[in-house]
Protein backbone atom coordinates (compact mmCIF):
# COMPACT_ATOMS: atom_id res chain seq x y z
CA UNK A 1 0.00 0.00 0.00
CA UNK A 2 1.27 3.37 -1.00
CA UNK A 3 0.10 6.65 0.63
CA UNK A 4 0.59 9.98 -0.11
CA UNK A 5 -1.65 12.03 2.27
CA UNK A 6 -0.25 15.02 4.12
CA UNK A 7 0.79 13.65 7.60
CA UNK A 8 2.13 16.50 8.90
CA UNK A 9 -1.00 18.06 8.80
CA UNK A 10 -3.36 15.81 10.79
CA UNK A 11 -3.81 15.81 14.56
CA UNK A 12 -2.51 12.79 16.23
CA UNK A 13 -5.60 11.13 16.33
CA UNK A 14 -6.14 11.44 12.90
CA UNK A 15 -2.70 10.09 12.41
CA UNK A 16 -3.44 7.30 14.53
CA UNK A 17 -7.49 6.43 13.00
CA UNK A 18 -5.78 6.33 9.48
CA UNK A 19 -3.15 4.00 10.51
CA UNK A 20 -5.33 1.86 12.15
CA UNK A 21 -7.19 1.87 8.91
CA UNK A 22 -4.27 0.85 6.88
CA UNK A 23 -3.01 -1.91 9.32
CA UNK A 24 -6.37 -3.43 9.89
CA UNK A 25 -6.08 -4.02 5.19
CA UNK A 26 -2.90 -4.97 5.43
CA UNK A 27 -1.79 -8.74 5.33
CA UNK A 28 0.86 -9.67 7.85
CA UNK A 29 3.37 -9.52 5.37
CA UNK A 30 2.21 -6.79 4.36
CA UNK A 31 4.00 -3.23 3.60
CA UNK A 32 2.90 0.52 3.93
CA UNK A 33 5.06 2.99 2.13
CA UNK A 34 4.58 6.44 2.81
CA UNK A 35 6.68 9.77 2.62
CA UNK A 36 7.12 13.10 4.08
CA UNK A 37 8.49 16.27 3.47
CA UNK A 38 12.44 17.21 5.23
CA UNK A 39 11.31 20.62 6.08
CA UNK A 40 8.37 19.39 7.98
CA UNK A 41 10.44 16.42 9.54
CA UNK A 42 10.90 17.92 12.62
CA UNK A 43 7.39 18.75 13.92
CA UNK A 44 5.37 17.51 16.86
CA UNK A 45 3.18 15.43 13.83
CA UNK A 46 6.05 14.66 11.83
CA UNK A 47 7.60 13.21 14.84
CA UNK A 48 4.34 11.61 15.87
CA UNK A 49 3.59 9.94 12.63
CA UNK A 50 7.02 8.01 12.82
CA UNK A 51 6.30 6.89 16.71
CA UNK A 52 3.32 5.44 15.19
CA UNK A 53 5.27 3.55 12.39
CA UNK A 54 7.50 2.58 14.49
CA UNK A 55 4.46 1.23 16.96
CA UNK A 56 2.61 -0.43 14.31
CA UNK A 57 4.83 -2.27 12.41
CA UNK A 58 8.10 -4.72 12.92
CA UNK A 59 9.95 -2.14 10.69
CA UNK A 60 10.26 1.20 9.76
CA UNK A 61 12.76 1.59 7.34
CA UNK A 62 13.48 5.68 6.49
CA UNK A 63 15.31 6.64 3.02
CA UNK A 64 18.02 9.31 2.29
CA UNK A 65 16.69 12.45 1.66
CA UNK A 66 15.83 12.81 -1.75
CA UNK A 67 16.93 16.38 -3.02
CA UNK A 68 16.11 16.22 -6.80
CA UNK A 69 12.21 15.92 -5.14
CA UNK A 70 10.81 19.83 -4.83
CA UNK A 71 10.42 20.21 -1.78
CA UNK A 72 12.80 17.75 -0.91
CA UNK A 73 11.51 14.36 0.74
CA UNK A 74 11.85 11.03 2.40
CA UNK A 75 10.28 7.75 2.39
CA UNK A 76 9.38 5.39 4.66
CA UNK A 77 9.03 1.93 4.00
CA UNK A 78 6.88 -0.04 6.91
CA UNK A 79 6.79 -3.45 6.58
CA UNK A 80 5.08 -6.17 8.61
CA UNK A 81 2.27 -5.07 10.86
CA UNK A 82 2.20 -5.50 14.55
């Protein structure tokens, strides 16, 4: 599954009712790629949204920046839900 909503600009529980979403049509093998942008990396839902990741699945997997992206970005690859 491949997402590319805006993260960074949902409240936490948002975050968290779309994730539950996705894991609950995922297959335990399954993967959830997503990405974000580096200048909003930082922020308190930036920041959340990978704690969730991280919570949800057995890994979270983050690529190099990707500079020739405008803005630049980052990926995360989630594989294997909890």
């Amino acid at each position: 599954m491949v997402s590319g909503l805006p993260w960074a600009a949902f409240t936490e529980a948002r975050q968290r009712d779309l994730l539950s979403a996705v894991v609950e049509a995922l297959s335990p093998q399954g993967a959830f790629t997503t990405f974000a942008y580096v200048h909003a990396r930082h922020t308190r839902a930036a920041r959340n949204l990978l704690r969730s990741l991280e919570s949800l699945f057995d890994e979270v997997v983050t690529s190099r920046t990707v500079w020739t992206n405008l803005p630049p970005a980052l990926v995360y690859h989630c594989r294997r839900p909890t």
